[in-house]
N, C-alpha and C. Protein backbone atom coordinates (compact mmCIF):
# COMPACT_ATOMS: atom_id res chain seq x y z
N UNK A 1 31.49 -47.72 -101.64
CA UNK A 1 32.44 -47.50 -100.56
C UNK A 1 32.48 -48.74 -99.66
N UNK A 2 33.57 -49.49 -99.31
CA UNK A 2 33.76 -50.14 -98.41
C UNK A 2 33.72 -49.98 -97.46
N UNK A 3 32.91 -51.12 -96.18
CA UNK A 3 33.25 -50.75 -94.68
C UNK A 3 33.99 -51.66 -94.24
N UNK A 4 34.05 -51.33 -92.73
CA UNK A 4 35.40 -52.50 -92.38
C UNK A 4 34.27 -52.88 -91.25
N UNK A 5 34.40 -54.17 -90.97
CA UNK A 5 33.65 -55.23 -89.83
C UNK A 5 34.22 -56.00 -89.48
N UNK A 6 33.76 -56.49 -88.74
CA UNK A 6 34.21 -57.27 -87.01
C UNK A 6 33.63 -58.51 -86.99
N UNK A 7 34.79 -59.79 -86.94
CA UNK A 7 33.65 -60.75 -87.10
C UNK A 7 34.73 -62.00 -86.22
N UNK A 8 33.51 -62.08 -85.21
CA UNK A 8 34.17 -63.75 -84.52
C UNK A 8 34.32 -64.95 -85.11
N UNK A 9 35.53 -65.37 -84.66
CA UNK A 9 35.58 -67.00 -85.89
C UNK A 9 36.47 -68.25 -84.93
N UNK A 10 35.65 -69.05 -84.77
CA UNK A 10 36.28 -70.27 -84.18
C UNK A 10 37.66 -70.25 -84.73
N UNK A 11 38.93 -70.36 -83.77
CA UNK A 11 40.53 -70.19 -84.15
C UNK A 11 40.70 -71.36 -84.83
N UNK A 12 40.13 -72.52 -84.90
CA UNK A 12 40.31 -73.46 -85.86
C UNK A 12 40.04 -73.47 -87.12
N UNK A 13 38.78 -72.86 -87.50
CA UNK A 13 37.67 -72.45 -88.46
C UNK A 13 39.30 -71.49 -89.76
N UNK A 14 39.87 -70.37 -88.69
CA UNK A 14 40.54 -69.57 -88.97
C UNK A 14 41.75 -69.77 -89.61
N UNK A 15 42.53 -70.81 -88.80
CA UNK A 15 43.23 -71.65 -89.31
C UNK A 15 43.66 -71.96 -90.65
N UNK A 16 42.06 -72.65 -90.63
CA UNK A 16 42.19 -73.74 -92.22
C UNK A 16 42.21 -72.88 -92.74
N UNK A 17 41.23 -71.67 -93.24
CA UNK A 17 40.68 -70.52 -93.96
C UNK A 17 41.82 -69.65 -94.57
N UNK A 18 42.58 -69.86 -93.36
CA UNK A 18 44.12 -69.03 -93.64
C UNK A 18 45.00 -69.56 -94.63
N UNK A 19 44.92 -71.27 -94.18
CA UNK A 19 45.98 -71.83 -95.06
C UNK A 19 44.93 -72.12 -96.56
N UNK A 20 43.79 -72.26 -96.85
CA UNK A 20 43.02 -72.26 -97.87
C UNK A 20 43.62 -70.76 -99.15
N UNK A 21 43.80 -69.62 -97.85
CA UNK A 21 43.64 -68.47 -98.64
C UNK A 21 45.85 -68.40 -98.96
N UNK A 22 46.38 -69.05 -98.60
CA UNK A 22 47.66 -69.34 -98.74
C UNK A 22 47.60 -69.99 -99.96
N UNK A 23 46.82 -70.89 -100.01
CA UNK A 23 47.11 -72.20 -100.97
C UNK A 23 46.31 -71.10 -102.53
N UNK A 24 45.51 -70.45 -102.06
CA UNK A 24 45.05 -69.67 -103.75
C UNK A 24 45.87 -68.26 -103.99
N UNK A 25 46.93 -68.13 -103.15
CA UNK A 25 47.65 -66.80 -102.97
C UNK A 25 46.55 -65.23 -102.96
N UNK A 26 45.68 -65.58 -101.69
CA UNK A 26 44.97 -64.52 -101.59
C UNK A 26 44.91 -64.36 -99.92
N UNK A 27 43.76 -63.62 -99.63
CA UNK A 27 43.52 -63.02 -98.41
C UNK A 27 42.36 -64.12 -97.73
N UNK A 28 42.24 -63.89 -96.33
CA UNK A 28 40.82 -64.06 -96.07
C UNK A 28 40.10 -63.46 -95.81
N UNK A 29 39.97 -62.42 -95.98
CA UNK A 29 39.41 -60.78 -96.56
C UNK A 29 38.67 -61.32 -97.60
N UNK A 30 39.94 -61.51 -98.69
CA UNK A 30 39.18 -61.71 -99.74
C UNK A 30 38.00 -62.84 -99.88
N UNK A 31 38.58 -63.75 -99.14
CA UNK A 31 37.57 -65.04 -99.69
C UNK A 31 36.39 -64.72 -98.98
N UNK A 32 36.69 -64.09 -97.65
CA UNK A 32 35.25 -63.26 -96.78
C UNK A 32 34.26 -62.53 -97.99
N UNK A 33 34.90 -61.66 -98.12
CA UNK A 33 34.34 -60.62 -99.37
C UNK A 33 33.42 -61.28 -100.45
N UNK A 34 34.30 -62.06 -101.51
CA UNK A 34 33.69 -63.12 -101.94
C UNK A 34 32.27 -63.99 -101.97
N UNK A 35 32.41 -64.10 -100.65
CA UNK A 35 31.65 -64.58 -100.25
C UNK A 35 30.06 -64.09 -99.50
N UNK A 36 30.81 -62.81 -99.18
CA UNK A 36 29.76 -62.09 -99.25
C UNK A 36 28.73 -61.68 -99.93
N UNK A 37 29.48 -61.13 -101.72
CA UNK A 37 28.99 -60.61 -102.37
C UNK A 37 28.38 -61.56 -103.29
N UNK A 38 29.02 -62.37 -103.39
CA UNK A 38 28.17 -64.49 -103.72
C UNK A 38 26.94 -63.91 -103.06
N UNK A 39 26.75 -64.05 -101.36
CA UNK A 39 25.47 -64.51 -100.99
C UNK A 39 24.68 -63.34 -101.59
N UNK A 40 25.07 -61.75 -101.15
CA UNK A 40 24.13 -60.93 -101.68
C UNK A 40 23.19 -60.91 -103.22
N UNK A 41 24.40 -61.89 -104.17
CA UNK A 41 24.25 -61.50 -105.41
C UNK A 41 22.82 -62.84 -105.32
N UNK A 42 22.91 -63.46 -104.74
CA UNK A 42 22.39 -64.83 -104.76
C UNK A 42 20.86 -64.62 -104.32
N UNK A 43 20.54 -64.10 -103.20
CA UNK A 43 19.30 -63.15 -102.96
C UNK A 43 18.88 -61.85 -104.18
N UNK A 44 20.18 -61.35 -104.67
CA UNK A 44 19.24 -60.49 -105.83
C UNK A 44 18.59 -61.05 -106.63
N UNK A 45 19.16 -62.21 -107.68
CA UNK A 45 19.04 -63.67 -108.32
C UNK A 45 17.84 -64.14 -108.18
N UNK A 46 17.75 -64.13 -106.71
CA UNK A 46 16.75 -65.35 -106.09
C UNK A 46 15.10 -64.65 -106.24
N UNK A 47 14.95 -63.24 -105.21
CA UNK A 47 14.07 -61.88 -105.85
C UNK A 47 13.69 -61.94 -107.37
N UNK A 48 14.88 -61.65 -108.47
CA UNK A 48 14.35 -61.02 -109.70
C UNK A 48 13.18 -62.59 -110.43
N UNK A 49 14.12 -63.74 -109.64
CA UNK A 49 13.30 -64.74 -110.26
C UNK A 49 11.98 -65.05 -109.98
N UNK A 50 11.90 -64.77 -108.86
CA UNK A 50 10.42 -64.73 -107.85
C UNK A 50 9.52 -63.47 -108.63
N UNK A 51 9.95 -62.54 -108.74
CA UNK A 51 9.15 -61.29 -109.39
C UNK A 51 8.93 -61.62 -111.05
N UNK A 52 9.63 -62.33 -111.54
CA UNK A 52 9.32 -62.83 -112.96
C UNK A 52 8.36 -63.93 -112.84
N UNK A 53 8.38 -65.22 -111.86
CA UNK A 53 7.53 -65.98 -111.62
C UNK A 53 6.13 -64.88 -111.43
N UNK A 54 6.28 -64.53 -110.32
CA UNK A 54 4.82 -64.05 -109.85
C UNK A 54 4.18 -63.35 -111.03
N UNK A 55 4.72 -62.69 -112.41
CA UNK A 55 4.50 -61.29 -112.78
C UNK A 55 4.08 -63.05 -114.26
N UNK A 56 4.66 -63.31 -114.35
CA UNK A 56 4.18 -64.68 -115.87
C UNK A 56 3.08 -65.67 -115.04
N UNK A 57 2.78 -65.83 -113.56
CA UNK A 57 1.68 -65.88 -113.12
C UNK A 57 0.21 -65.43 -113.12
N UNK A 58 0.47 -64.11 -112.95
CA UNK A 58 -0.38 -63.09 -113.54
C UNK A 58 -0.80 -63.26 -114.73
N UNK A 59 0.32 -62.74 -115.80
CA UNK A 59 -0.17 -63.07 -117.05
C UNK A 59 -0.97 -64.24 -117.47
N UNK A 60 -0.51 -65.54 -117.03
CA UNK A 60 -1.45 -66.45 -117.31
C UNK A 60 -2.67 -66.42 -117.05
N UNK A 61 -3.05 -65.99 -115.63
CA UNK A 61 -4.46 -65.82 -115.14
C UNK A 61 -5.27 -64.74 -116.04
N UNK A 62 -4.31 -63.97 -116.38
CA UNK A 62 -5.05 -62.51 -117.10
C UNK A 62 -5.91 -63.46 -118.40
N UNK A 63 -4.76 -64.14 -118.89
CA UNK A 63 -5.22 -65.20 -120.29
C UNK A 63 -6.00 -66.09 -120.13
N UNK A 64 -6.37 -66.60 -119.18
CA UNK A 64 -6.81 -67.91 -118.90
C UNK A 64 -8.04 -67.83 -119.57
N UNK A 65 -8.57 -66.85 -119.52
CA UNK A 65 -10.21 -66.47 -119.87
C UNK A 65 -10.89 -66.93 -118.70
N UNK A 66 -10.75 -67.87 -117.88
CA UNK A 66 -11.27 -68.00 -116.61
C UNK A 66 -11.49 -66.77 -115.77
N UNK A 67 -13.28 -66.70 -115.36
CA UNK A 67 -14.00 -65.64 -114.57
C UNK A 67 -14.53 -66.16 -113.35
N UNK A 68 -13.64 -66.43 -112.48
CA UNK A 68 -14.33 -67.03 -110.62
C UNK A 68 -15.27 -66.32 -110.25
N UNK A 69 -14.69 -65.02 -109.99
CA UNK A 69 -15.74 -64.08 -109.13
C UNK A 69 -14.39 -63.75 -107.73
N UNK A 70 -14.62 -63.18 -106.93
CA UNK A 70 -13.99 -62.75 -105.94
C UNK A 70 -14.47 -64.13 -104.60
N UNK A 71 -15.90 -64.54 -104.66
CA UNK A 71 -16.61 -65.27 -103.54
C UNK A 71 -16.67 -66.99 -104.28
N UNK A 72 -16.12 -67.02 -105.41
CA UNK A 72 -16.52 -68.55 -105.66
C UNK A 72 -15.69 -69.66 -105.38
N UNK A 73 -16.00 -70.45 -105.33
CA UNK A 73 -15.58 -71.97 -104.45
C UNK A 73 -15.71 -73.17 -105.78
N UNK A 74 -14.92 -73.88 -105.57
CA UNK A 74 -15.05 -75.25 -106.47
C UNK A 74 -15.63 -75.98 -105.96
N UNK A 75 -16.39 -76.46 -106.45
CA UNK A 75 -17.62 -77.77 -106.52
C UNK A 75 -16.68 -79.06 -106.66
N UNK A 76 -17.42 -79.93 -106.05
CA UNK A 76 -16.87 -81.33 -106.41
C UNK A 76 -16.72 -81.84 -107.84
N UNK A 77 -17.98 -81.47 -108.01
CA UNK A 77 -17.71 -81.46 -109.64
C UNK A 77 -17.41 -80.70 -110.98
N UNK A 78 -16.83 -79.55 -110.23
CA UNK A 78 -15.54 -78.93 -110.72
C UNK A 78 -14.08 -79.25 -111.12
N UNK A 79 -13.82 -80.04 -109.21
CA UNK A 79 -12.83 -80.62 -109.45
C UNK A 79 -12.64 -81.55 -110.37
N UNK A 80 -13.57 -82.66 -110.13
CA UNK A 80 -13.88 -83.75 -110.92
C UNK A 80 -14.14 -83.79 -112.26
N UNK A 81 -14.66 -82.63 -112.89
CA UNK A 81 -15.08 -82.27 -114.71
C UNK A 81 -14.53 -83.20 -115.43
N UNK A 82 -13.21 -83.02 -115.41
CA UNK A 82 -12.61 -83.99 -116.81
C UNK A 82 -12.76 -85.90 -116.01
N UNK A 83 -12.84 -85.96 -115.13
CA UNK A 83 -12.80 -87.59 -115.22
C UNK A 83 -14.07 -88.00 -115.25
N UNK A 84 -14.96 -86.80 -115.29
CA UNK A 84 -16.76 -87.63 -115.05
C UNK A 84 -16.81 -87.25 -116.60
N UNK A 85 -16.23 -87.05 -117.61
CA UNK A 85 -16.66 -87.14 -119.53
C UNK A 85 -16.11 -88.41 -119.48
């Protein structure tokens, strides 16, 4: 269901927007709309990719075979392992 909203716009801003939505034979409704549903879709996008990152994050750690502990800390020569062989 659609709602209807209220939105302030610099009369210049409005202007161009108008003659933009002239020049593609549409509304500025529409290109509002548009644009809306761009940004929303763009945050869903942005989420599902973050939750696939974090979730193939996981998995790696699950694989790693690496066992820290909850309390362990890296050593200097932890960090260092492969350049001191």
């Amino acid at each position: 269901m659609a709602k209807n909203i209220t939105l302030s716009v610099d009369e210049e801003v409005l202007k161009k927007v108008r003659i933009l939505a002239a020049k593609q034979d549409t509304t500025v409704n529409a290109i509002v709309r548009a644009h809306l549903e761009a940004l929303a879709g763009a945050n869903e996008d942005r989420e599902k990719r973050r939750l696939e990152a974090l979730a193939n994050l996981r998995e790696m750690s699950k694989n790693s075979g690496v066992k820290l502990g909850k309390n362990y800390k890296f050593s200097r020569e932890d960090a260092y392992e492969e350049r001191l062989r």
